[in-house]
C-alpha atoms as a PDB file:
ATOM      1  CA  UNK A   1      -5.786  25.159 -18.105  1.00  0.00           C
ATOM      2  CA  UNK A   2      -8.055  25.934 -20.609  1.00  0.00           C
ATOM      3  CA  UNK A   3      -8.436  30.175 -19.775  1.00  0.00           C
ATOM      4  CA  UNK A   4      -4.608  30.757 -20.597  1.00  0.00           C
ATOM      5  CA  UNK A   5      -3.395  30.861 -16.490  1.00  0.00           C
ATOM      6  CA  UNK A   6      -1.095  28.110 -15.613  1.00  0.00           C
ATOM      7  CA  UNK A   7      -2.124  26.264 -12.702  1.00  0.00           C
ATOM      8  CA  UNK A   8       0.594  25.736 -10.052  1.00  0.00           C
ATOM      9  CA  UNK A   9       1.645  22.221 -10.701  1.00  0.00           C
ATOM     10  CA  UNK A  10       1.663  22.869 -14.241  1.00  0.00           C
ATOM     11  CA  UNK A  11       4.158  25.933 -13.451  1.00  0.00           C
ATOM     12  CA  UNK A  12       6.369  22.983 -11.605  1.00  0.00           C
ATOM     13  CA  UNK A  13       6.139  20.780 -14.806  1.00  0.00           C
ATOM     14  CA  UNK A  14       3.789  18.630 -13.552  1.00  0.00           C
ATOM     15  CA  UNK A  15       1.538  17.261 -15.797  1.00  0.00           C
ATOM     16  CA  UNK A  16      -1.823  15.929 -14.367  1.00  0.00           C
ATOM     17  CA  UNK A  17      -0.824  12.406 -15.232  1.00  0.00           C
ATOM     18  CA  UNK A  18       2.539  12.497 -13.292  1.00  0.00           C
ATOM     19  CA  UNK A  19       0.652  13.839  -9.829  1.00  0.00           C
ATOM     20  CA  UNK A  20      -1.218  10.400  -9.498  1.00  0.00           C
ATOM     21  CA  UNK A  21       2.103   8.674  -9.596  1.00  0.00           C
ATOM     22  CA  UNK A  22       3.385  10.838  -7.090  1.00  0.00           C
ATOM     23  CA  UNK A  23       0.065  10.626  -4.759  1.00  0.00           C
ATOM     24  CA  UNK A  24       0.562   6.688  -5.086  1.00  0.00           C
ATOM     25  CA  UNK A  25       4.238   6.747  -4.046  1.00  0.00           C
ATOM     26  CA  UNK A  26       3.471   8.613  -0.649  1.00  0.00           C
ATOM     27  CA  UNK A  27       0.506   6.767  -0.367  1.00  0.00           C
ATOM     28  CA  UNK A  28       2.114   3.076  -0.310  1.00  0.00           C
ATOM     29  CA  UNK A  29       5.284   4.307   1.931  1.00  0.00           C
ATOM     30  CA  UNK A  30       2.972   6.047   4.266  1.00  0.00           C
ATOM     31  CA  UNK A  31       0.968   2.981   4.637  1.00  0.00           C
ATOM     32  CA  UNK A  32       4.341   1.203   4.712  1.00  0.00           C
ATOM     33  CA  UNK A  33       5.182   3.341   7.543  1.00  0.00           C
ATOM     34  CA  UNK A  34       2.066   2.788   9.665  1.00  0.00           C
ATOM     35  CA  UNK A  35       1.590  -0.789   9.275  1.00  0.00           C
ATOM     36  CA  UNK A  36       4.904  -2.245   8.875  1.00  0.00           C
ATOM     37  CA  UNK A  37       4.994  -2.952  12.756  1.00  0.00           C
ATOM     38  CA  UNK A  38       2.014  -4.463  13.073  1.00  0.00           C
ATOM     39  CA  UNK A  39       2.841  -6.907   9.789  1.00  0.00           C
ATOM     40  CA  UNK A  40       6.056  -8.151  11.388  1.00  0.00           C
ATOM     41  CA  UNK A  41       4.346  -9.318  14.966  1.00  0.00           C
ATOM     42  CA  UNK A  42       4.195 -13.139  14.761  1.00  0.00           C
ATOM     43  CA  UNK A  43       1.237 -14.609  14.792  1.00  0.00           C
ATOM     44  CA  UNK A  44      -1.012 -15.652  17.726  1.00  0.00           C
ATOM     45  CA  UNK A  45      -0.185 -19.092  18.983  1.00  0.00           C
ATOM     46  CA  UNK A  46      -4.091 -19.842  18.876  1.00  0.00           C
ATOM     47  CA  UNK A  47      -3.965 -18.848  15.095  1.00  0.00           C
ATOM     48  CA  UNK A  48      -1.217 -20.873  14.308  1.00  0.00           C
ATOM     49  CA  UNK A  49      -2.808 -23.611  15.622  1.00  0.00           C
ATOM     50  CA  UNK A  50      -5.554 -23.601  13.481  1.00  0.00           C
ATOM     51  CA  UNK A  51      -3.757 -22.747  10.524  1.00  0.00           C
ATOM     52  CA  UNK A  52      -1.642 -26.395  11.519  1.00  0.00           C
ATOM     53  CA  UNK A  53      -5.322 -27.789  11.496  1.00  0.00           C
ATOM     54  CA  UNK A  54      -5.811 -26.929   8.073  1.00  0.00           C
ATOM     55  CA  UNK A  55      -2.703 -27.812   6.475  1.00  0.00           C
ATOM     56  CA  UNK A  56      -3.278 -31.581   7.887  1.00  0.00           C
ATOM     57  CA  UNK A  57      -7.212 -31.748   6.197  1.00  0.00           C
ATOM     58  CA  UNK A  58      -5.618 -30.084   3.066  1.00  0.00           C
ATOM     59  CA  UNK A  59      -2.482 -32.413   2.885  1.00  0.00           C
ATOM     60  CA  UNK A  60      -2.183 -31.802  -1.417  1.00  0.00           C
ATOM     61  CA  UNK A  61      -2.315 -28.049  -1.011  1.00  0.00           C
END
């Protein structure tokens, strides 16, 4: 800090560039955490079906 007092995560040895890194890390495994359960439900039989209607009117892709 620029008046001489040490803030506290530069008293831990953060430096402000490392705090991002560690806001991104809980970030992605809390997100992990809430959505991972809804990512591996399979998918509606309804939406499968159309997604078989596609693939047949897109046979190159």
């Amino acid at each position: 800090m620029s008046n001489g007092k040490q803030s506290k995560s530069e008293k831990r040895g953060m430096t402000n560039k490392r705090a991002p890194a560690r806001a991104d890390r809980w970030f992605d495994v809390e997100l992990n955490r809430l959505y991972d359960d809804v990512v591996n439900e399979p998918l509606p039989a309804d939406l499968l079906g159309l997604v078989e209607k596609l693939k047949t009117k897109m046979p190159g892709k």
